[in-house]
PDB file of N, CA and C in Angstrom:
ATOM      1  N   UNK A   1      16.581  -5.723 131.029  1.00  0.00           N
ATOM      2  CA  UNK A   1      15.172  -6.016 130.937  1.00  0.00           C
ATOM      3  C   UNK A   1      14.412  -4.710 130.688  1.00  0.00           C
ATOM      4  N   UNK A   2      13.467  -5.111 129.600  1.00  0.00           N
ATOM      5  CA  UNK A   2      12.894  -3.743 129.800  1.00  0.00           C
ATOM      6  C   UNK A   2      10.939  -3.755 130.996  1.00  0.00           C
ATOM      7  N   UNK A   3      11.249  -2.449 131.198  1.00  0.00           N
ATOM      8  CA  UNK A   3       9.688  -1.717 132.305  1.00  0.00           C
ATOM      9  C   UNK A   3       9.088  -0.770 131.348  1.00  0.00           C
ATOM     10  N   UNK A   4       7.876  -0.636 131.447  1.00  0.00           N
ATOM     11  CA  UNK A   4       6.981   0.219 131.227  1.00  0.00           C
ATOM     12  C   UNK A   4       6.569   0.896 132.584  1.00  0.00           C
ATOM     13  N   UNK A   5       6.855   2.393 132.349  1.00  0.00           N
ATOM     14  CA  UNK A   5       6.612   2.900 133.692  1.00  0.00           C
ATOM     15  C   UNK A   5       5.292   3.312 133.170  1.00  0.00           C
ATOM     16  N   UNK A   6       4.131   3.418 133.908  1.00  0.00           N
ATOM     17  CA  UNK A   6       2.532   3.977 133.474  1.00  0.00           C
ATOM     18  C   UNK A   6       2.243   4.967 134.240  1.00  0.00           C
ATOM     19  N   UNK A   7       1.977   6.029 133.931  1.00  0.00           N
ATOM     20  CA  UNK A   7       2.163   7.482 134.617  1.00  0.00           C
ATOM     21  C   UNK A   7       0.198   7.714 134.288  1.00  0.00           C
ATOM     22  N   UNK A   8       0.035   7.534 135.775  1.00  0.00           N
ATOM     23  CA  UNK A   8      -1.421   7.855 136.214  1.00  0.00           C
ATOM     24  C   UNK A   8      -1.196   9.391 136.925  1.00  0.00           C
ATOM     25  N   UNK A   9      -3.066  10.141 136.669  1.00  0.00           N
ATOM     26  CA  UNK A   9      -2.644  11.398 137.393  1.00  0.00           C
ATOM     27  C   UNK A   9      -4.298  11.985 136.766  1.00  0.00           C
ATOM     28  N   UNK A  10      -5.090  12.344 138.082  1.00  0.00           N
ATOM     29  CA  UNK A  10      -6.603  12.971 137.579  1.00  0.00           C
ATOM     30  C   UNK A  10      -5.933  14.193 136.672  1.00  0.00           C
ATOM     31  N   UNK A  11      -6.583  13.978 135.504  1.00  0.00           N
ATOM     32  CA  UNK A  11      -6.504  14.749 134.619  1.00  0.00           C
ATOM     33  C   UNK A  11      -7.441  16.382 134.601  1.00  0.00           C
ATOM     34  N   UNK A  12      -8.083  15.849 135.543  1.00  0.00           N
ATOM     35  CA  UNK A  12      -9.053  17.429 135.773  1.00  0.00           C
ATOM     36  C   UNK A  12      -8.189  18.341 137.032  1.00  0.00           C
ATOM     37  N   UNK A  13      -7.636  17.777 137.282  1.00  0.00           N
ATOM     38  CA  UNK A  13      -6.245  18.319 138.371  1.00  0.00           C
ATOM     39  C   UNK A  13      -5.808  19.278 137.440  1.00  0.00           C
ATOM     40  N   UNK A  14      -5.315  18.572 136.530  1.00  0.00           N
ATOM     41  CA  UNK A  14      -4.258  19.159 135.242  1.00  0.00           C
ATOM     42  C   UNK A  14      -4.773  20.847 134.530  1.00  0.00           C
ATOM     43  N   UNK A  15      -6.333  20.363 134.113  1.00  0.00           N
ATOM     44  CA  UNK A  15      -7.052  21.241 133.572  1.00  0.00           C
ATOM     45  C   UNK A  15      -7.104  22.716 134.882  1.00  0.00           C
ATOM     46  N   UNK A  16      -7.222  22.199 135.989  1.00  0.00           N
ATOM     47  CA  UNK A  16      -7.315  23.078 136.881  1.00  0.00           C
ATOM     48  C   UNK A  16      -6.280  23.996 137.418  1.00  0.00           C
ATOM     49  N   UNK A  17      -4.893  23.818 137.002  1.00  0.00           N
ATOM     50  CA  UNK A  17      -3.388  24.292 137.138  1.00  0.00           C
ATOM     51  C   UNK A  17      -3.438  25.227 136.115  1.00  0.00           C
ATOM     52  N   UNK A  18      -2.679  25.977 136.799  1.00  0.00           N
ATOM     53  CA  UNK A  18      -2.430  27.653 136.082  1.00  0.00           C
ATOM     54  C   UNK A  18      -1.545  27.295 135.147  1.00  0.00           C
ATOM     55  N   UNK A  19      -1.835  28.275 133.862  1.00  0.00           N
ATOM     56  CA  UNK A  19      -0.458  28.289 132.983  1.00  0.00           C
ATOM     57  C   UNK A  19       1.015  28.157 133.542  1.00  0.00           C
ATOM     58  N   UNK A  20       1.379  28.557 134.572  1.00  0.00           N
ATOM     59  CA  UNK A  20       3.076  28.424 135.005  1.00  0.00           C
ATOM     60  C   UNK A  20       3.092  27.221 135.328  1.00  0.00           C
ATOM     61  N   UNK A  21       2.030  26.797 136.991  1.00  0.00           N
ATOM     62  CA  UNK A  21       2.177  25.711 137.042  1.00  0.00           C
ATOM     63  C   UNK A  21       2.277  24.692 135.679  1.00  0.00           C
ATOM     64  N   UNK A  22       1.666  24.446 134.996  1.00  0.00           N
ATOM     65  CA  UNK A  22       1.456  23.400 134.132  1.00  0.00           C
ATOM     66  C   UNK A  22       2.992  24.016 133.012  1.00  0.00           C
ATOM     67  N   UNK A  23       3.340  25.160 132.705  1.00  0.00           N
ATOM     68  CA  UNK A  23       4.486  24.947 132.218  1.00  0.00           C
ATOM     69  C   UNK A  23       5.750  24.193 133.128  1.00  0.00           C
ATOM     70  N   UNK A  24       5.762  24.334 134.637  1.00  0.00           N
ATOM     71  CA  UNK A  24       7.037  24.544 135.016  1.00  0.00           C
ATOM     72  C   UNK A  24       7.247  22.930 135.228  1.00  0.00           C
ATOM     73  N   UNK A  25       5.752  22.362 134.950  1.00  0.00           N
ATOM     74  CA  UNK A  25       5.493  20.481 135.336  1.00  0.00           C
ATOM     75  C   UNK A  25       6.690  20.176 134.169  1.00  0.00           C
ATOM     76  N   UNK A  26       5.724  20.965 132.878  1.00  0.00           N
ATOM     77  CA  UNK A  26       6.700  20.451 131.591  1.00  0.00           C
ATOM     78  C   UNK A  26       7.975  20.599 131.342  1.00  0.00           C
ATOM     79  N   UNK A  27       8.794  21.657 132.291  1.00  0.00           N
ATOM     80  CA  UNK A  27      10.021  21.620 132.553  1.00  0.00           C
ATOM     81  C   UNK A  27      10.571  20.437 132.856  1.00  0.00           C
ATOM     82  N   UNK A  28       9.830  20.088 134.046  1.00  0.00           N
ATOM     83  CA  UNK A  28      10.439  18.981 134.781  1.00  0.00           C
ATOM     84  C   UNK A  28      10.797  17.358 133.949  1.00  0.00           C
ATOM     85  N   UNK A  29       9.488  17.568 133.291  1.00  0.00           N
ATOM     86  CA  UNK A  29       9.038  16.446 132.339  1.00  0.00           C
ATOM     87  C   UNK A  29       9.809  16.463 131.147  1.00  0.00           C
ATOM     88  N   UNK A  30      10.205  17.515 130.533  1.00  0.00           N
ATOM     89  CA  UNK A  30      11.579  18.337 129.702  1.00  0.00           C
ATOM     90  C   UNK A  30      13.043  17.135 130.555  1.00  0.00           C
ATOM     91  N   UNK A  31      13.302  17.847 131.562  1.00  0.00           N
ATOM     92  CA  UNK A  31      14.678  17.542 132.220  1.00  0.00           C
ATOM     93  C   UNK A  31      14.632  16.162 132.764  1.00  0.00           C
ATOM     94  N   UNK A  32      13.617  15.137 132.649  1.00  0.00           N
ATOM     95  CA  UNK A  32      13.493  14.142 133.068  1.00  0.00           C
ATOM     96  C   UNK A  32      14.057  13.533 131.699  1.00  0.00           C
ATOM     97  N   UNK A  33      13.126  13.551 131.167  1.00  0.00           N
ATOM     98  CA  UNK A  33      13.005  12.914 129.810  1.00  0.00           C
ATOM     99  C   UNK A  33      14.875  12.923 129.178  1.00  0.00           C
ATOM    100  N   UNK A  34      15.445  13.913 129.091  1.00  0.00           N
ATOM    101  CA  UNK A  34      16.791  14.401 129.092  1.00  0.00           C
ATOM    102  C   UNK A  34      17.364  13.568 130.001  1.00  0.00           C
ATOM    103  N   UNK A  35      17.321  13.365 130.530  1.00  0.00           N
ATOM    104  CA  UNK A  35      17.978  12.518 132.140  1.00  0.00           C
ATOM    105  C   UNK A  35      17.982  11.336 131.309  1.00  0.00           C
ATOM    106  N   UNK A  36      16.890  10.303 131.188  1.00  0.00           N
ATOM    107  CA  UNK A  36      16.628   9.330 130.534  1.00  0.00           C
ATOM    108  C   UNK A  36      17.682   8.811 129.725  1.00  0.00           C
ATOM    109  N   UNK A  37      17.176   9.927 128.378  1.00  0.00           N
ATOM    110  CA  UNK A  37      17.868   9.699 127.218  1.00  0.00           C
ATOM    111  C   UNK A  37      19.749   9.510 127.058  1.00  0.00           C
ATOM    112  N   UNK A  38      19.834  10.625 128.133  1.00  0.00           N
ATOM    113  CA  UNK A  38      21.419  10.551 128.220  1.00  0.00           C
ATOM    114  C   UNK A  38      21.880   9.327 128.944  1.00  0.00           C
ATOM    115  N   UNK A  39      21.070   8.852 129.512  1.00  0.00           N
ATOM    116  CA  UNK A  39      21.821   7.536 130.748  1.00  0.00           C
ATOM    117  C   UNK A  39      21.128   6.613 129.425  1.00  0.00           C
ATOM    118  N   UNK A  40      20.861   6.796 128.303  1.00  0.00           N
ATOM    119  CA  UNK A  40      20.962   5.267 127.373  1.00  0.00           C
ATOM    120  C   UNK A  40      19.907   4.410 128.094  1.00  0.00           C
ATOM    121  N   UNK A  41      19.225   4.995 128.789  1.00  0.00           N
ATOM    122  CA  UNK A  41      17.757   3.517 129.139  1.00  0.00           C
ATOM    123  C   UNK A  41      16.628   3.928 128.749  1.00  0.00           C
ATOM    124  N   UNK A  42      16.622   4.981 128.013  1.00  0.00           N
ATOM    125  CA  UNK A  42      14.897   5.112 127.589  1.00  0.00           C
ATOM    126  C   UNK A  42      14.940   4.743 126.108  1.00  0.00           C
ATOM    127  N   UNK A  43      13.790   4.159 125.929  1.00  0.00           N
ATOM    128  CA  UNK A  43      13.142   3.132 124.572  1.00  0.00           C
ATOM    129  C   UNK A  43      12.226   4.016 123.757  1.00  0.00           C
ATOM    130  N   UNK A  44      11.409   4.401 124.796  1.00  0.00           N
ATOM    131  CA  UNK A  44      10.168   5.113 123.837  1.00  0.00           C
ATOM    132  C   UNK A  44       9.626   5.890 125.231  1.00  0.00           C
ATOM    133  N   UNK A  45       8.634   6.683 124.714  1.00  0.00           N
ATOM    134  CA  UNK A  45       7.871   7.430 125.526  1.00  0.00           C
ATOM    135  C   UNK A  45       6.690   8.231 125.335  1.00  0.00           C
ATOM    136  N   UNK A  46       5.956   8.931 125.620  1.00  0.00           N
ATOM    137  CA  UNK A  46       4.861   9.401 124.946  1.00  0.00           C
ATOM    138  C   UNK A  46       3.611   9.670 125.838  1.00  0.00           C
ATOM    139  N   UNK A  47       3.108  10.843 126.292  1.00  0.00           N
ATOM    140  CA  UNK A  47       1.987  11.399 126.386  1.00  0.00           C
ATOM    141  C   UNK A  47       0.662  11.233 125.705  1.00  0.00           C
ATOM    142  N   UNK A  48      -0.619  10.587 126.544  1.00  0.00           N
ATOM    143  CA  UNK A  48      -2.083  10.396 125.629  1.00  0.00           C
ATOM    144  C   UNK A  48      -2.585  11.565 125.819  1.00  0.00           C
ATOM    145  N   UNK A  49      -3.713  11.166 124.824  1.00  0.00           N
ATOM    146  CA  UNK A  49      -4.423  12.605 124.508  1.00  0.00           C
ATOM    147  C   UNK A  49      -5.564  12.196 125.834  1.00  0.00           C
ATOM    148  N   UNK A  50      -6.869  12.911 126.269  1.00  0.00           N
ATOM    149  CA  UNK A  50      -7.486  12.800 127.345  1.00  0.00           C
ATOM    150  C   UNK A  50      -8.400  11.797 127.091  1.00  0.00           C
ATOM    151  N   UNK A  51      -9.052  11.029 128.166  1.00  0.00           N
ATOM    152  CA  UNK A  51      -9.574   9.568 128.138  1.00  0.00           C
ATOM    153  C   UNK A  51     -10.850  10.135 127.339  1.00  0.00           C
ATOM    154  N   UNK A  52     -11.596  11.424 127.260  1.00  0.00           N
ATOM    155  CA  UNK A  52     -12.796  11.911 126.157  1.00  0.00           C
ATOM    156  C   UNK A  52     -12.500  11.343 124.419  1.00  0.00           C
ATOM    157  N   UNK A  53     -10.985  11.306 124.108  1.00  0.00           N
ATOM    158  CA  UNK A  53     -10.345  10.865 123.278  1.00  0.00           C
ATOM    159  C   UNK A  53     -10.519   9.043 122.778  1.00  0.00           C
ATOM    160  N   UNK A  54     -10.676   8.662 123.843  1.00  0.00           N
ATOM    161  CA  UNK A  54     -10.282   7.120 123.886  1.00  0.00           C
ATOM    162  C   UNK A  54     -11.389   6.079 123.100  1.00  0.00           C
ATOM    163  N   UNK A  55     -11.434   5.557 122.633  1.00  0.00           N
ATOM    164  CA  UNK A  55     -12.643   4.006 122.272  1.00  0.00           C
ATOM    165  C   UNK A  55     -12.036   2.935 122.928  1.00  0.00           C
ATOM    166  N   UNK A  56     -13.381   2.108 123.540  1.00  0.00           N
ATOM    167  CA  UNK A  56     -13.028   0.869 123.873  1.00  0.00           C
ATOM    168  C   UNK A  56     -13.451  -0.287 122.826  1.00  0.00           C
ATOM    169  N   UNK A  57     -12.426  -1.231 123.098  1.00  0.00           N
ATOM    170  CA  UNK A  57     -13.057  -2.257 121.521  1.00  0.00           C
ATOM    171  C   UNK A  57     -13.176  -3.344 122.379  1.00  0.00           C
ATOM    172  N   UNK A  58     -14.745  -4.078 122.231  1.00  0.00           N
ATOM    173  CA  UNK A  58     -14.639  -5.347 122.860  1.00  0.00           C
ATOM    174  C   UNK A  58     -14.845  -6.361 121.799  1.00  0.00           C
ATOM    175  N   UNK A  59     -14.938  -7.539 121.626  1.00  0.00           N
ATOM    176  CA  UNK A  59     -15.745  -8.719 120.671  1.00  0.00           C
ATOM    177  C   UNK A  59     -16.523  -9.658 121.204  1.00  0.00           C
ATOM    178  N   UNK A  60     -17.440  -9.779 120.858  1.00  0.00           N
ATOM    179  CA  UNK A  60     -18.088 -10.324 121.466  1.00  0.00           C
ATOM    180  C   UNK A  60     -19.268 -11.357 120.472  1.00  0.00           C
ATOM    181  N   UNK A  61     -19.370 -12.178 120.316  1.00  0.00           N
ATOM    182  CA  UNK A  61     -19.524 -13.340 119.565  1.00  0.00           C
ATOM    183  C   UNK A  61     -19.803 -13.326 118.172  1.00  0.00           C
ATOM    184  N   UNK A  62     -18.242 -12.737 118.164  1.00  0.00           N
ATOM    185  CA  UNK A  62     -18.088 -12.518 116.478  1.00  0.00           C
ATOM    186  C   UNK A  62     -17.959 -10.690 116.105  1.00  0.00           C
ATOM    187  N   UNK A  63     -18.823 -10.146 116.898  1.00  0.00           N
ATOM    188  CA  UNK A  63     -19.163  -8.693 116.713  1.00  0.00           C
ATOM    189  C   UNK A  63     -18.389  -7.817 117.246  1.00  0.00           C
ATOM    190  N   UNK A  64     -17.888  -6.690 116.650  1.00  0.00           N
ATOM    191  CA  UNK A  64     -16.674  -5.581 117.374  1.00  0.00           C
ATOM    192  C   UNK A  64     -17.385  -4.304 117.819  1.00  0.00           C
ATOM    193  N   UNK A  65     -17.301  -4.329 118.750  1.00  0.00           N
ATOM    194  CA  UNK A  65     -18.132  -3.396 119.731  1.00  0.00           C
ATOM    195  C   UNK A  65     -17.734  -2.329 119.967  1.00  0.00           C
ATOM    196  N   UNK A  66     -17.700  -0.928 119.660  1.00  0.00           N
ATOM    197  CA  UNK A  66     -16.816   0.434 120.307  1.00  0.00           C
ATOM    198  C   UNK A  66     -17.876   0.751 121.088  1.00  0.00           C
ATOM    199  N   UNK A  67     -16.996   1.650 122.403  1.00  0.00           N
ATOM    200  CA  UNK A  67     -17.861   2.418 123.114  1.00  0.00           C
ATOM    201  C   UNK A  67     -16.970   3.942 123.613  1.00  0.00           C
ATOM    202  N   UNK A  68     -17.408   4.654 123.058  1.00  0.00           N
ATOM    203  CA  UNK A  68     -16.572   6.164 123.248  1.00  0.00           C
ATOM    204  C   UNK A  68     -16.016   6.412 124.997  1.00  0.00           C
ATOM    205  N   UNK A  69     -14.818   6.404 124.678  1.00  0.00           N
ATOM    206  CA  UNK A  69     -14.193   6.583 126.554  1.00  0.00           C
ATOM    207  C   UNK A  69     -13.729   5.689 126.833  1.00  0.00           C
ATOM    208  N   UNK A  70     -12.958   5.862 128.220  1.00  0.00           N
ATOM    209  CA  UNK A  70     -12.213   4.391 128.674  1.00  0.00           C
ATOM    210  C   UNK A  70     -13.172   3.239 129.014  1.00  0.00           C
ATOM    211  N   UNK A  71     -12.514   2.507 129.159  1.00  0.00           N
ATOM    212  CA  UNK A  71     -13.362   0.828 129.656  1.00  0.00           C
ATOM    213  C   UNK A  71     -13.728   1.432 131.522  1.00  0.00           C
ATOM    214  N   UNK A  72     -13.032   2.068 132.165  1.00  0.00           N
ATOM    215  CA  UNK A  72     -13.873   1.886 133.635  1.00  0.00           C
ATOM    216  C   UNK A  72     -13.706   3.897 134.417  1.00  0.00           C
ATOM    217  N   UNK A  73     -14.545   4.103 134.677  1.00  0.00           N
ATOM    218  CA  UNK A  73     -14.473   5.353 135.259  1.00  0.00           C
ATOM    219  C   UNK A  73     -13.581   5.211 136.647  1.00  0.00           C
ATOM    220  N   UNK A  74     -12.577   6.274 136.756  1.00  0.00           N
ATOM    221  CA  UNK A  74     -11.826   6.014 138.125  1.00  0.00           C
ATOM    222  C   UNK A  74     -11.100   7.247 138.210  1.00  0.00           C
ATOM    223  N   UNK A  75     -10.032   7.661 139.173  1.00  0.00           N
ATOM    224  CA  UNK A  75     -10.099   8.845 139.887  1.00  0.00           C
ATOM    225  C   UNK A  75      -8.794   9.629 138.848  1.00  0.00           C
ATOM    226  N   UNK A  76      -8.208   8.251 138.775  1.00  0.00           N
ATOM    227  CA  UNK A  76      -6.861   8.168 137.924  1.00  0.00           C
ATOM    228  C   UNK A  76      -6.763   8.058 136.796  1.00  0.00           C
ATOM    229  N   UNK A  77      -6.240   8.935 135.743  1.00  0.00           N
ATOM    230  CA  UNK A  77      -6.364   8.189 134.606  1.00  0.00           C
ATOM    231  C   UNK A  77      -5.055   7.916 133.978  1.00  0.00           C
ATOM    232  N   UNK A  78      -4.341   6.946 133.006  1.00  0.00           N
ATOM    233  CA  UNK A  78      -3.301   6.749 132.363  1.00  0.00           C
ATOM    234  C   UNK A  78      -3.074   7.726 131.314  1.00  0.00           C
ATOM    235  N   UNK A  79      -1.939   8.452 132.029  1.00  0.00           N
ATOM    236  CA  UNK A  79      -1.676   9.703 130.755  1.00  0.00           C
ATOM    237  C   UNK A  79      -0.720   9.805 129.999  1.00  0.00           C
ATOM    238  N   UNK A  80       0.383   8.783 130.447  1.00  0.00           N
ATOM    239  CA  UNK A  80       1.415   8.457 129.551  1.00  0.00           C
ATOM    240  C   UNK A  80       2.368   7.447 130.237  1.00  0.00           C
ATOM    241  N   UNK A  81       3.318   6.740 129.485  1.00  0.00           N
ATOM    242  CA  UNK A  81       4.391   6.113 129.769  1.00  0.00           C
ATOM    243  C   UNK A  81       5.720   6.598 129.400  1.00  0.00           C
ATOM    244  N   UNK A  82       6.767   5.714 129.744  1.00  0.00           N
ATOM    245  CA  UNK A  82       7.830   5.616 129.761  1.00  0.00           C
ATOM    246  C   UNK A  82       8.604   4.413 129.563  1.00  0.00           C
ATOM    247  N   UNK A  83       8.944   3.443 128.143  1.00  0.00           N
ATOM    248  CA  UNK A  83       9.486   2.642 128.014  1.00  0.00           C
ATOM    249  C   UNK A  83      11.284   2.518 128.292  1.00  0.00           C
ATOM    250  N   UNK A  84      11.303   1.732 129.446  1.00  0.00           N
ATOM    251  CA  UNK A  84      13.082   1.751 129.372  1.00  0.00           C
ATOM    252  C   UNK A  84      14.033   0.689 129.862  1.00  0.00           C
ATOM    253  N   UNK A  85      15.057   0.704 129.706  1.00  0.00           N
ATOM    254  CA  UNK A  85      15.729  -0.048 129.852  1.00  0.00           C
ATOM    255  C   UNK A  85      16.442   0.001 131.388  1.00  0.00           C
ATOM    256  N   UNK A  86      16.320  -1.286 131.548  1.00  0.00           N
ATOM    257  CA  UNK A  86      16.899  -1.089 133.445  1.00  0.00           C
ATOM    258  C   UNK A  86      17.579  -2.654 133.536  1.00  0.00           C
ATOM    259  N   UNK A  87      18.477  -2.718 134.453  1.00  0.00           N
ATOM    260  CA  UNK A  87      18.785  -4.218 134.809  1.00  0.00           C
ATOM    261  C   UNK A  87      18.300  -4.672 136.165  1.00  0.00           C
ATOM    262  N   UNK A  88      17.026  -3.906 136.821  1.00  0.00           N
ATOM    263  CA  UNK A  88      16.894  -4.362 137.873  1.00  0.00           C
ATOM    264  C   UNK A  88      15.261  -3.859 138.440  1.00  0.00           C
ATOM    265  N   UNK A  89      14.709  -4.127 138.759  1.00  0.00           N
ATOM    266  CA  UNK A  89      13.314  -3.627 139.167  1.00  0.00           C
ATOM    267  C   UNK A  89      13.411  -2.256 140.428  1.00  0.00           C
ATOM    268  N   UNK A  90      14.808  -2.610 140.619  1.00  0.00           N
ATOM    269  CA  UNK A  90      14.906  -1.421 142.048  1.00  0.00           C
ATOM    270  C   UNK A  90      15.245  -0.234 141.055  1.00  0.00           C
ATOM    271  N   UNK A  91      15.780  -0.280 140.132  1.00  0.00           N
ATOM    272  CA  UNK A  91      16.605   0.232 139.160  1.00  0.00           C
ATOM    273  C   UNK A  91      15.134   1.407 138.439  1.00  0.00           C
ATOM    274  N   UNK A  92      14.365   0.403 137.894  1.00  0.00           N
ATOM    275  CA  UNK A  92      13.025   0.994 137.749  1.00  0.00           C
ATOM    276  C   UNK A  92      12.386   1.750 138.161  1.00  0.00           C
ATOM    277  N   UNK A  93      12.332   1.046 138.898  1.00  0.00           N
ATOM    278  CA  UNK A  93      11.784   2.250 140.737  1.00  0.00           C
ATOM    279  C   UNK A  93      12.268   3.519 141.051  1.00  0.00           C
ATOM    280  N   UNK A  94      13.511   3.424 140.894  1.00  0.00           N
ATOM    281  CA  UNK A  94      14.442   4.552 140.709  1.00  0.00           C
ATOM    282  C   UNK A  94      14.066   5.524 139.568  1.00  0.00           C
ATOM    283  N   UNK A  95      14.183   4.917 138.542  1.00  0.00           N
ATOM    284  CA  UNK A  95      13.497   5.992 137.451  1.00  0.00           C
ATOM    285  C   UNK A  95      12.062   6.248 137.562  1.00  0.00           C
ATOM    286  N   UNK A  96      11.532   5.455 138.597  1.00  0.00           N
ATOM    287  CA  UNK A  96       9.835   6.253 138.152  1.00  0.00           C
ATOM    288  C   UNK A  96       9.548   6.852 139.145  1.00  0.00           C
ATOM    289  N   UNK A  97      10.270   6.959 140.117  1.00  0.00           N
ATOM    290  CA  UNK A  97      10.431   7.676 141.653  1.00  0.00           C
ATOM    291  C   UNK A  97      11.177   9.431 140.976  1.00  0.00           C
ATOM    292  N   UNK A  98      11.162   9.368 139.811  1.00  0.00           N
ATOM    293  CA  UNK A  98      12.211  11.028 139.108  1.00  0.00           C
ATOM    294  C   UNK A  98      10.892  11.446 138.759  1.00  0.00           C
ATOM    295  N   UNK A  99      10.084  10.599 137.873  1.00  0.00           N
ATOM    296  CA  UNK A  99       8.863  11.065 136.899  1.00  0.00           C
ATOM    297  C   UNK A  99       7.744  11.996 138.096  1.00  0.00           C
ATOM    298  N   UNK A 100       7.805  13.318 136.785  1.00  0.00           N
ATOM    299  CA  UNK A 100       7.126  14.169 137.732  1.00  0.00           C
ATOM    300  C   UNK A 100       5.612  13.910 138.550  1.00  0.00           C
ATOM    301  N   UNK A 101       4.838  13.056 137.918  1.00  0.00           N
ATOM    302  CA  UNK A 101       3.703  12.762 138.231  1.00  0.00           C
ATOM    303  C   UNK A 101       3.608  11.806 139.800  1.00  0.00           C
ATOM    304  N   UNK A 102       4.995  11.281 139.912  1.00  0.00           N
ATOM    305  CA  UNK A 102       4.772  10.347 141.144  1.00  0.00           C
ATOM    306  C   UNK A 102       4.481  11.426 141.998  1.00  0.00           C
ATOM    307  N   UNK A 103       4.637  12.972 142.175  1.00  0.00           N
ATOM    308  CA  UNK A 103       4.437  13.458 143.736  1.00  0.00           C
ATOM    309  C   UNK A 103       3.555  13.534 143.269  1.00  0.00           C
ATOM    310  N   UNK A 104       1.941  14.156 142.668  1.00  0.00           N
ATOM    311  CA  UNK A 104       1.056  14.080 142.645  1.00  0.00           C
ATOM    312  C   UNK A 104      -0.131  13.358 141.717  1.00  0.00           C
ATOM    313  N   UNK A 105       0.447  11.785 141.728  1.00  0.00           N
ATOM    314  CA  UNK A 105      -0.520  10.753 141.007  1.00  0.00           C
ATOM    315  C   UNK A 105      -0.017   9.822 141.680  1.00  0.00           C
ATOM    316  N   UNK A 106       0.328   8.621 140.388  1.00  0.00           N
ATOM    317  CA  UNK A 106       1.126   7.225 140.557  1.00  0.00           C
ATOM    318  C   UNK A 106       2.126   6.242 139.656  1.00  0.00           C
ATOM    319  N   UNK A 107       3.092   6.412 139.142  1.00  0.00           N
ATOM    320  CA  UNK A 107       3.617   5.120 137.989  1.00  0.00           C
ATOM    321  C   UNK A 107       3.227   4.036 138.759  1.00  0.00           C
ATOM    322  N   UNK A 108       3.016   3.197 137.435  1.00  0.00           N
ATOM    323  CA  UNK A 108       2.648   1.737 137.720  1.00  0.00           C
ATOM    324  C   UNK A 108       4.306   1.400 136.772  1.00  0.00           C
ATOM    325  N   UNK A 109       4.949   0.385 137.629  1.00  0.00           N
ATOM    326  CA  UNK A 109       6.252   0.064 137.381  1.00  0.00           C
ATOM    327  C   UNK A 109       5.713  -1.411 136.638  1.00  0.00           C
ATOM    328  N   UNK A 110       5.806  -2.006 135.342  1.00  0.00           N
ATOM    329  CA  UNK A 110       5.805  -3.605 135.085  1.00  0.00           C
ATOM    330  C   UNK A 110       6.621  -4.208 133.881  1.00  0.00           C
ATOM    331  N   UNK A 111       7.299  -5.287 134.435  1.00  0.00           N
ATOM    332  CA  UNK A 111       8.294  -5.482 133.773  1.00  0.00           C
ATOM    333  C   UNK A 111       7.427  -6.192 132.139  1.00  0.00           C
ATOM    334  N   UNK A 112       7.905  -5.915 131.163  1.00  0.00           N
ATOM    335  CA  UNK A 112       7.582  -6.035 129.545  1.00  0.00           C
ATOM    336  C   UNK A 112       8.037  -7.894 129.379  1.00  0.00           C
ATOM    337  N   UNK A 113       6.872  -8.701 129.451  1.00  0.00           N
ATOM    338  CA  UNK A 113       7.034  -9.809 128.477  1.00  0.00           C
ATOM    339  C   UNK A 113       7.394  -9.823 127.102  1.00  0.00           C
ATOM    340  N   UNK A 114       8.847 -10.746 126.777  1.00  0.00           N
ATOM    341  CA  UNK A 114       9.574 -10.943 125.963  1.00  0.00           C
ATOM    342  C   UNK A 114       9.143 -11.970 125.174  1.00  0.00           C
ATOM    343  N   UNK A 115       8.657 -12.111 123.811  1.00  0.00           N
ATOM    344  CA  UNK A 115       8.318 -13.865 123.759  1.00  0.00           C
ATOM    345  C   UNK A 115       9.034 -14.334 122.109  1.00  0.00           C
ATOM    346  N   UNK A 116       9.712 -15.404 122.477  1.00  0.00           N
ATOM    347  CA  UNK A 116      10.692 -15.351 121.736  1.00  0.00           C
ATOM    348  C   UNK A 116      10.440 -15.828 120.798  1.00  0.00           C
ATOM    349  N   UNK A 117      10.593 -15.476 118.960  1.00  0.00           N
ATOM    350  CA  UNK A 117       9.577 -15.862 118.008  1.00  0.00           C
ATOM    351  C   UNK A 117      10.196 -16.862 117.604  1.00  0.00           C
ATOM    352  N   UNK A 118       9.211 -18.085 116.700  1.00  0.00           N
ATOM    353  CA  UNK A 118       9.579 -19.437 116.243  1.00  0.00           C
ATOM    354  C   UNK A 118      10.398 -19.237 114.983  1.00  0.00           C
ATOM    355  N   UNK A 119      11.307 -20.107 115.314  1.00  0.00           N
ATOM    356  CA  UNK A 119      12.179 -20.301 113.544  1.00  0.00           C
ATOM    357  C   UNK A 119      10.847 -20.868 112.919  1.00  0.00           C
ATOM    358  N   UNK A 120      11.084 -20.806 111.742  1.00  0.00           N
ATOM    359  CA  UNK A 120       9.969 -21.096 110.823  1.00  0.00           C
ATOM    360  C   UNK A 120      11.304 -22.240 109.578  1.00  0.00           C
TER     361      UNK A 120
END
């Protein structure tokens, strides 16, 4: 089955870390990622750029609405994932319990709806 691990973490934290610190994170994030790949369960993965970056798109009766920034101000922001392959939700857990951000943020662990397409 596959999880999307969602790697939350105040991003002004980030900005506030010294050059080593913030290299030695990317080490970790380096040797994780490596970890992953070699055990054959990672899918995809990928780092966002900062929520100043972001548009929200709503519709709204008929009309497509942007508004510069995320949809809700909060302490946390989503800074990247981790798509992978696991046979078990404990299994998951396990891999997002490695990701460097769990000691100082949060993964959100959720398992990926599959939907199976129509013969035509």
């Amino acid at each position: 089955m596959q999880y999307m691990l969602l790697i939350y973490g105040d991003q002004n934290s980030w900005q506030a870390l010294g050059e080593e610190e913030r290299g030695q994170i990317m080490q970790a994030y380096g040797a994780f990622t490596q970890e992953l790949r070699d055990s054959g369960a990672m899918v995809a993965g990928d780092a966002l750029q900062p929520t100043q970056s972001a548009t929200t798109v709503r519709v709204q009766n008929g009309e497509t609405l942007t508004t510069d920034g995320p949809f809700a101000e909060t302490k946390e922001q989503l800074g990247g994932y981790y798509l992978i392959e696991a046979e078990s939700l404990d299994e998951a857990i396990e891999w997002a319990s490695k990701i460097p951000a769990a000691s100082h943020g949060s993964v959100e662990v959720r398992p990926v709806m599959v939907f199976q397409e129509a013969n035509a």
